[in-house]
N, C-alpha and C. Protein backbone atom coordinates (compact mmCIF):
# COMPACT_ATOMS: atom_id res chain seq x y z
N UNK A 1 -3.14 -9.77 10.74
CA UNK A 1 -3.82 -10.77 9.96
C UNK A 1 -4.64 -11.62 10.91
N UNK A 2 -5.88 -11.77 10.58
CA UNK A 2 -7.02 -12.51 11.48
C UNK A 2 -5.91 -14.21 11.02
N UNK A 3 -6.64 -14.88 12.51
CA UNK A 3 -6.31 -16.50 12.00
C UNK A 3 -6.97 -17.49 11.27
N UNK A 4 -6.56 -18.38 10.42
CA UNK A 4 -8.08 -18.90 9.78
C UNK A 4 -8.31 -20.27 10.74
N UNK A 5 -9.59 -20.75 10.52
CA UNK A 5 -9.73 -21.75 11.07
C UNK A 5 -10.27 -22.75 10.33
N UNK A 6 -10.11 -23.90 10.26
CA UNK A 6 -10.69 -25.28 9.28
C UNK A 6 -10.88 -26.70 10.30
N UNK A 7 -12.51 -26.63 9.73
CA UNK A 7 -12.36 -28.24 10.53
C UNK A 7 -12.14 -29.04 9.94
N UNK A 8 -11.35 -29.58 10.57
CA UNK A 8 -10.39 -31.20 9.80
C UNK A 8 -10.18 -32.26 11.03
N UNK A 9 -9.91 -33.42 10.11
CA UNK A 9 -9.28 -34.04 11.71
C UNK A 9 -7.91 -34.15 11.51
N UNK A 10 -7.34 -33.50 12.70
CA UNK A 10 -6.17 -33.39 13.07
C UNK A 10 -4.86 -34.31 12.22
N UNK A 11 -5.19 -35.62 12.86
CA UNK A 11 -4.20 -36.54 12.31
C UNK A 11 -4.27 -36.60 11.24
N UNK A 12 -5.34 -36.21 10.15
CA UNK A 12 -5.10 -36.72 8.66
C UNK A 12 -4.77 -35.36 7.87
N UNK A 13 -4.74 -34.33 8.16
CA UNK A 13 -4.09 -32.92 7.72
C UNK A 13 -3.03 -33.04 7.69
N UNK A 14 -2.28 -33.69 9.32
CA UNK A 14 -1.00 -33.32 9.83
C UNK A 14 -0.18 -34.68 8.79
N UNK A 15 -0.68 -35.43 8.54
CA UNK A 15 -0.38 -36.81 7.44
C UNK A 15 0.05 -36.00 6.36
N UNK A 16 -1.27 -35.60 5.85
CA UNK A 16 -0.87 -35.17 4.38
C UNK A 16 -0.35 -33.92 4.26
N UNK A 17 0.02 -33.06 5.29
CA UNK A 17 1.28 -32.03 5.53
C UNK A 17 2.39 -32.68 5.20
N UNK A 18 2.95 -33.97 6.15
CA UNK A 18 4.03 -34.27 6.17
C UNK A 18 4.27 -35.07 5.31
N UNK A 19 3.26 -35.69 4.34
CA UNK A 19 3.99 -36.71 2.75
C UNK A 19 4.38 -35.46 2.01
N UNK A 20 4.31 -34.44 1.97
CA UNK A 20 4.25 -33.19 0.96
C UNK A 20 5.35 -32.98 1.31
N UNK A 21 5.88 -32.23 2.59
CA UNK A 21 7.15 -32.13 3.11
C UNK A 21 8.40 -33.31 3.18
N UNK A 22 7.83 -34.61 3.29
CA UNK A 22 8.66 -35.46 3.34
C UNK A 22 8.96 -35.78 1.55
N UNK A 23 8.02 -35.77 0.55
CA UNK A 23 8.37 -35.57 -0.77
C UNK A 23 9.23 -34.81 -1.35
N UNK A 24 9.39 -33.62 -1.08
CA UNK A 24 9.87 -32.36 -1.18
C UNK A 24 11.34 -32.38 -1.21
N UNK A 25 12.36 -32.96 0.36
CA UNK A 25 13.23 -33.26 -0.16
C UNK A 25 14.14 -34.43 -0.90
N UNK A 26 13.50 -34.71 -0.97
CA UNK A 26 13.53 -36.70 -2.00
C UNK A 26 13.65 -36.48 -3.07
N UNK A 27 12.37 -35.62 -3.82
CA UNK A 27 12.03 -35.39 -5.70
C UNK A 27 12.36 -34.22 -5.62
N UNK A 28 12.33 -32.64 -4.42
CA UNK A 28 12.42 -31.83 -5.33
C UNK A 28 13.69 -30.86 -5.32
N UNK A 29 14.86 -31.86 -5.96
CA UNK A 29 16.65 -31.25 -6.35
C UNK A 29 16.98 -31.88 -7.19
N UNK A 30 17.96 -31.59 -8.10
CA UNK A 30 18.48 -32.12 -9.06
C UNK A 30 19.98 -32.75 -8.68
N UNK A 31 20.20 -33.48 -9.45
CA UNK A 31 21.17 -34.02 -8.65
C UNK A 31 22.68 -33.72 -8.41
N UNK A 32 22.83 -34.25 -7.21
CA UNK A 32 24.10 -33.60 -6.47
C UNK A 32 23.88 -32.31 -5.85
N UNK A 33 22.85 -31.60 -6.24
CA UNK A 33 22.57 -30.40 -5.46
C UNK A 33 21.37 -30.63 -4.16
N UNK A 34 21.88 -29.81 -3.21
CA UNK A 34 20.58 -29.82 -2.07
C UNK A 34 19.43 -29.33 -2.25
N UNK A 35 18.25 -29.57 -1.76
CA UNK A 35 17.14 -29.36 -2.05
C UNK A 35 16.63 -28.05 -1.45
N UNK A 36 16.42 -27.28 -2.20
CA UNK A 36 15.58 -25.61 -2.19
C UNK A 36 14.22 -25.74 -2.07
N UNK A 37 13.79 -25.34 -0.82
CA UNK A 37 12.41 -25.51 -0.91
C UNK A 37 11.72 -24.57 0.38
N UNK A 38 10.74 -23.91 -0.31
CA UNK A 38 9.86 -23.13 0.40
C UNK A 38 8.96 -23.38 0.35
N UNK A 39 8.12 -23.28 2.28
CA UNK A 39 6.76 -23.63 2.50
C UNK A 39 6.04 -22.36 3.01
N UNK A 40 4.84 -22.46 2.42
CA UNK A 40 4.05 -21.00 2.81
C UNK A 40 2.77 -21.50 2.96
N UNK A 41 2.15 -20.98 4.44
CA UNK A 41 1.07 -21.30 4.84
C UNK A 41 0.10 -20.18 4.80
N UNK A 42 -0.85 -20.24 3.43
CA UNK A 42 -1.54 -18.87 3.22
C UNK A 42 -3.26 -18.53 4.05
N UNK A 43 -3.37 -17.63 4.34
CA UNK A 43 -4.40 -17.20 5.08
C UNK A 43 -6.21 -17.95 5.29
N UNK A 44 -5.84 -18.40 3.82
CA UNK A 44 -6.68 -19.44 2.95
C UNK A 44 -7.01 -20.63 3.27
N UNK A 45 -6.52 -21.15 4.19
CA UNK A 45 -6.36 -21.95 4.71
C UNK A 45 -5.11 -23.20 3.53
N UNK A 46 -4.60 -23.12 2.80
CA UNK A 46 -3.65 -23.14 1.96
C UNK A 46 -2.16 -23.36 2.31
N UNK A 47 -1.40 -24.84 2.21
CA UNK A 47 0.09 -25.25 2.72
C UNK A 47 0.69 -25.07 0.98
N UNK A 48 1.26 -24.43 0.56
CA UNK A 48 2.25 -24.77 -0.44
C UNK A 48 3.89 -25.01 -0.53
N UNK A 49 3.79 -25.76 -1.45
CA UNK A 49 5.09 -26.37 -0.98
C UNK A 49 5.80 -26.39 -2.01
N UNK A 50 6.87 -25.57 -2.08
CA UNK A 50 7.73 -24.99 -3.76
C UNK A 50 9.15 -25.67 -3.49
N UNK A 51 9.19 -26.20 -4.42
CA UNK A 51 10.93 -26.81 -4.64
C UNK A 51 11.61 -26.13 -6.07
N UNK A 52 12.60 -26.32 -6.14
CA UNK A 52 13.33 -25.83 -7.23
C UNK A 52 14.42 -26.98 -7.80
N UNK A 53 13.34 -28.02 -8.18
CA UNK A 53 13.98 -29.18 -8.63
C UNK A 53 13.73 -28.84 -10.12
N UNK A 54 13.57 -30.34 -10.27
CA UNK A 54 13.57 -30.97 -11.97
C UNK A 54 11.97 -30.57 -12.30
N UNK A 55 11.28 -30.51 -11.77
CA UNK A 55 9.44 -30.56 -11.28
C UNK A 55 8.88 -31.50 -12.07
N UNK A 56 7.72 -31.97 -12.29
CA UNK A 56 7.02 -32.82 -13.12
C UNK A 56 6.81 -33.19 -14.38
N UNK A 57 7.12 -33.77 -14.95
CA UNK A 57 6.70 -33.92 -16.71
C UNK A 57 5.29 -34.44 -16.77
N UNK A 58 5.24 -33.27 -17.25
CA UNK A 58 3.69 -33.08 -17.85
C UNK A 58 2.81 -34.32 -18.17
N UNK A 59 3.84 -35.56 -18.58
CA UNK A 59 2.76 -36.63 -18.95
C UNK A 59 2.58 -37.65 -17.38
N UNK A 60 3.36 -36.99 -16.79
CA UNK A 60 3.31 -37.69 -15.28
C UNK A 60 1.91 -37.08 -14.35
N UNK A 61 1.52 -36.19 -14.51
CA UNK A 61 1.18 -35.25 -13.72
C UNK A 61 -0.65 -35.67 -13.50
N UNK A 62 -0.94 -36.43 -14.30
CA UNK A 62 -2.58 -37.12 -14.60
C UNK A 62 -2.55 -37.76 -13.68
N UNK A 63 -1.77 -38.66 -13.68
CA UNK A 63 -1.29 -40.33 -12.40
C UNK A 63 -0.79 -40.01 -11.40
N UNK A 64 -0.32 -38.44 -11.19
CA UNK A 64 0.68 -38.43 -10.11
C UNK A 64 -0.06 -38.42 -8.47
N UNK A 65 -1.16 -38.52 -8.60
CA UNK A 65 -2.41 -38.50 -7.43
C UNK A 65 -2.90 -39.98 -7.50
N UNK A 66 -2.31 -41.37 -7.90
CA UNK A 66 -3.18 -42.47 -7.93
C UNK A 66 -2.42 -43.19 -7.15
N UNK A 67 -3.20 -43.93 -6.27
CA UNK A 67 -2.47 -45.07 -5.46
C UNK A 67 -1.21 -46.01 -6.04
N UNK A 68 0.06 -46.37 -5.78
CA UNK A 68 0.66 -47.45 -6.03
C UNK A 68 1.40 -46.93 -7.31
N UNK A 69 1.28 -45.28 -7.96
CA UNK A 69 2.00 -45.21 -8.71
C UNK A 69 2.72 -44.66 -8.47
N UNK A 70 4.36 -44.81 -8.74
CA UNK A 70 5.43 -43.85 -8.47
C UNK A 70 6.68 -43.66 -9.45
N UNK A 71 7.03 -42.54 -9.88
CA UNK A 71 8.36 -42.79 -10.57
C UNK A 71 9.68 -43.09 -10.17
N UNK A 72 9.21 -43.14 -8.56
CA UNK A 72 10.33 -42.89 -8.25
C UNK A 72 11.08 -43.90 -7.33
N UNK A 73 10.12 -45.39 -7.65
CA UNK A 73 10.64 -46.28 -6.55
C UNK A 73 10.10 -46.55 -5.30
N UNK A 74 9.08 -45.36 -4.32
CA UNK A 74 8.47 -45.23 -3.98
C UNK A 74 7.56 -46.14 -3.61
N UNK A 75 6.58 -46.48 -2.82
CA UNK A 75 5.62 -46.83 -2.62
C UNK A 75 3.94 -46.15 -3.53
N UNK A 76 4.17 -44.84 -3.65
CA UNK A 76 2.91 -44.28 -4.41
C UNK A 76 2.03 -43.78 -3.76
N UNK A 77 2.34 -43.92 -2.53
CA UNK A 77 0.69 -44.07 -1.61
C UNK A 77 1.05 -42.54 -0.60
N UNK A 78 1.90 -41.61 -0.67
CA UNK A 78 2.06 -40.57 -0.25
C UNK A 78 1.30 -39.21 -0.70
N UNK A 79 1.32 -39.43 -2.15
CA UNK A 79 0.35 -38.01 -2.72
C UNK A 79 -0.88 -38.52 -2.76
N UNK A 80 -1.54 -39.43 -2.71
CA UNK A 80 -2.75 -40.13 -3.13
C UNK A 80 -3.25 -39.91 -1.63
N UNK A 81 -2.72 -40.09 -0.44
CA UNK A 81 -3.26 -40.24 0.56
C UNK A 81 -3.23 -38.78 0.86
N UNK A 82 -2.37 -37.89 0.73
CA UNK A 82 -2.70 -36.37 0.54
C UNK A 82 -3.40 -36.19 0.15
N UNK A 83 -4.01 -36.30 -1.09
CA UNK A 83 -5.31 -36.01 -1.81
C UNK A 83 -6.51 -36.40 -1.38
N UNK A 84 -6.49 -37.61 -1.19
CA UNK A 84 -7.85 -38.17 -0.63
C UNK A 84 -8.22 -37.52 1.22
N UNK A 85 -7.11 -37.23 1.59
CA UNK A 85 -7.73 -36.03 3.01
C UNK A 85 -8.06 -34.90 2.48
N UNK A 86 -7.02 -34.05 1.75
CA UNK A 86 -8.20 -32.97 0.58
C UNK A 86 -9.33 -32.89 0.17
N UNK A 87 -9.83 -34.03 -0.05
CA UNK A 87 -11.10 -34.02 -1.04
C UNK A 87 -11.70 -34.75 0.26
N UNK A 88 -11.46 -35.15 1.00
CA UNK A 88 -12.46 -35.78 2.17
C UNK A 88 -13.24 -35.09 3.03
N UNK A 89 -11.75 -33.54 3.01
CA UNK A 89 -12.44 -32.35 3.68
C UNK A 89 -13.03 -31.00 3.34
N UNK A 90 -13.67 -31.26 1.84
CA UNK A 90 -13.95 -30.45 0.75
C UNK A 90 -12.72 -29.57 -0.05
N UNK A 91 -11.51 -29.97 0.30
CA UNK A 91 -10.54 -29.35 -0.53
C UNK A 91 -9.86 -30.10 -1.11
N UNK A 92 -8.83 -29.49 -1.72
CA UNK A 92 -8.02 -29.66 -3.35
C UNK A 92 -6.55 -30.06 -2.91
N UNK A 93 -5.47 -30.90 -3.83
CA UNK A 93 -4.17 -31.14 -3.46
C UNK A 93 -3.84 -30.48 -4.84
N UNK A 94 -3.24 -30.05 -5.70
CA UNK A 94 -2.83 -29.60 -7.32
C UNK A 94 -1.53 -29.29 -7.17
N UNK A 95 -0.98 -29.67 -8.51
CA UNK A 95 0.58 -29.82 -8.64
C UNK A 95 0.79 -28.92 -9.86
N UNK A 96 1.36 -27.75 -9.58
CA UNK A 96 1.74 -26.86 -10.94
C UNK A 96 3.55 -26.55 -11.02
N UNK A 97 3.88 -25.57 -12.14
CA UNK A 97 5.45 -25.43 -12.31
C UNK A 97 4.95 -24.38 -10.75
N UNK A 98 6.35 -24.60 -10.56
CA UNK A 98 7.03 -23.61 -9.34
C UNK A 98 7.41 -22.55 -10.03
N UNK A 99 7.46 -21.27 -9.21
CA UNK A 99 8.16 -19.93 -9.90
C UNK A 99 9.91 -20.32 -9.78
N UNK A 100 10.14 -21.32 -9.03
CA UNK A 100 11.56 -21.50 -8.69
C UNK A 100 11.99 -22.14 -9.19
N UNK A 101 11.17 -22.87 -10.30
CA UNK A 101 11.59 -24.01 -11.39
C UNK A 101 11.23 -25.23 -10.77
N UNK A 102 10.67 -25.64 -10.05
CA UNK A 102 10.08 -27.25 -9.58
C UNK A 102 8.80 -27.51 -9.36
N UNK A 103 8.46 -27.82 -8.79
CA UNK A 103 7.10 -28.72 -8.38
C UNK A 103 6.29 -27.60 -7.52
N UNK A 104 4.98 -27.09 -7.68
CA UNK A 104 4.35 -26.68 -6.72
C UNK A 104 3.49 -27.11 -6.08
N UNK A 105 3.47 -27.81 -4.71
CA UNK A 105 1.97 -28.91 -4.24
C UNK A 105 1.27 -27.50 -3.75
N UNK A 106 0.03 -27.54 -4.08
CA UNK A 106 -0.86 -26.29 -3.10
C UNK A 106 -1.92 -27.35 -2.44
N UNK A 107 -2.10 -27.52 -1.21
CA UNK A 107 -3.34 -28.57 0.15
C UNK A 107 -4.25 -26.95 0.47
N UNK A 108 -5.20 -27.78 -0.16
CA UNK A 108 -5.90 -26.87 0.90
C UNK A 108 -7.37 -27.13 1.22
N UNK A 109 -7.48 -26.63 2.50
CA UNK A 109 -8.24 -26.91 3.18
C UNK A 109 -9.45 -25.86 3.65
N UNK A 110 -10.58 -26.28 2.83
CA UNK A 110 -11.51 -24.57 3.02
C UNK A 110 -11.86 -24.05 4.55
N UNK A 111 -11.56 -23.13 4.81
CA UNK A 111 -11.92 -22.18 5.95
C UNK A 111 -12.87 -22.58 6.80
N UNK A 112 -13.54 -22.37 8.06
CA UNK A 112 -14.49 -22.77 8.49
C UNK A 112 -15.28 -21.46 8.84
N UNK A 113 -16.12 -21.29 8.06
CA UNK A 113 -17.15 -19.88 8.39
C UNK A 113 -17.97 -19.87 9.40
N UNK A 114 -17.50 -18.18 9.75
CA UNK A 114 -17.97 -17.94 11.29
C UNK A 114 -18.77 -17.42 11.35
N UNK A 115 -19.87 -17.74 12.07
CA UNK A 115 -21.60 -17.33 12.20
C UNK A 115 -21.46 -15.57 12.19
């Protein structure tokens, strides 16, 4: 497999890597159980991040990218600041069901094309 490459700046990728990962085991287990979660870094330049929690209710899922909102006690400012390095660096943050039953974050970050 060739490697991909994306220009980004460093520190704000490696940010919104780690609110995704640091989210992950917080929201995504149900309770009393440990948190199941797989990360896959696709060729695509693409971090997804699958839990096998409770995952999102649907009426959450509009707001769940806005500053200062959280269900969870939270501060708010973890997926929002994910997103806004996404879209800063022409890519996408999106939250769908997991195949594992929880939350799926997909970051991604478009490729950098080679002459």
């Amino acid at each position: 497999m060739e490697a991909t490459t994306v220009v980004a700046d460093a520190a704000l990728v490696r940010r919104a890597v780690a609110n995704l990962l640091g989210n992950a085991p917080v929201h995504g287990h149900t309770r009393d159980e440990p948190a199941d979660i797989q990360i896959t870094v696709g060729a695509d330049g693409t971090v997804v991040v699958d839990d096998a929690g409770p995952g999102i209710p649907p009426e959450a899922v509009e707001s769940l990218f806005e500053r200062f909102h959280s269900g969870a006690g939270s501060s708010g400012l973890g997926l929002s600041i994910a997103a806004w390095v996404a879209h800063a660096h022409g890519g996408s943050l999106n939250v769908t069901t997991s195949t594992r039953g929880g939350a799926r974050f997909s970051l991604r970050i478009p490729p950098h094309k080679r002459p």
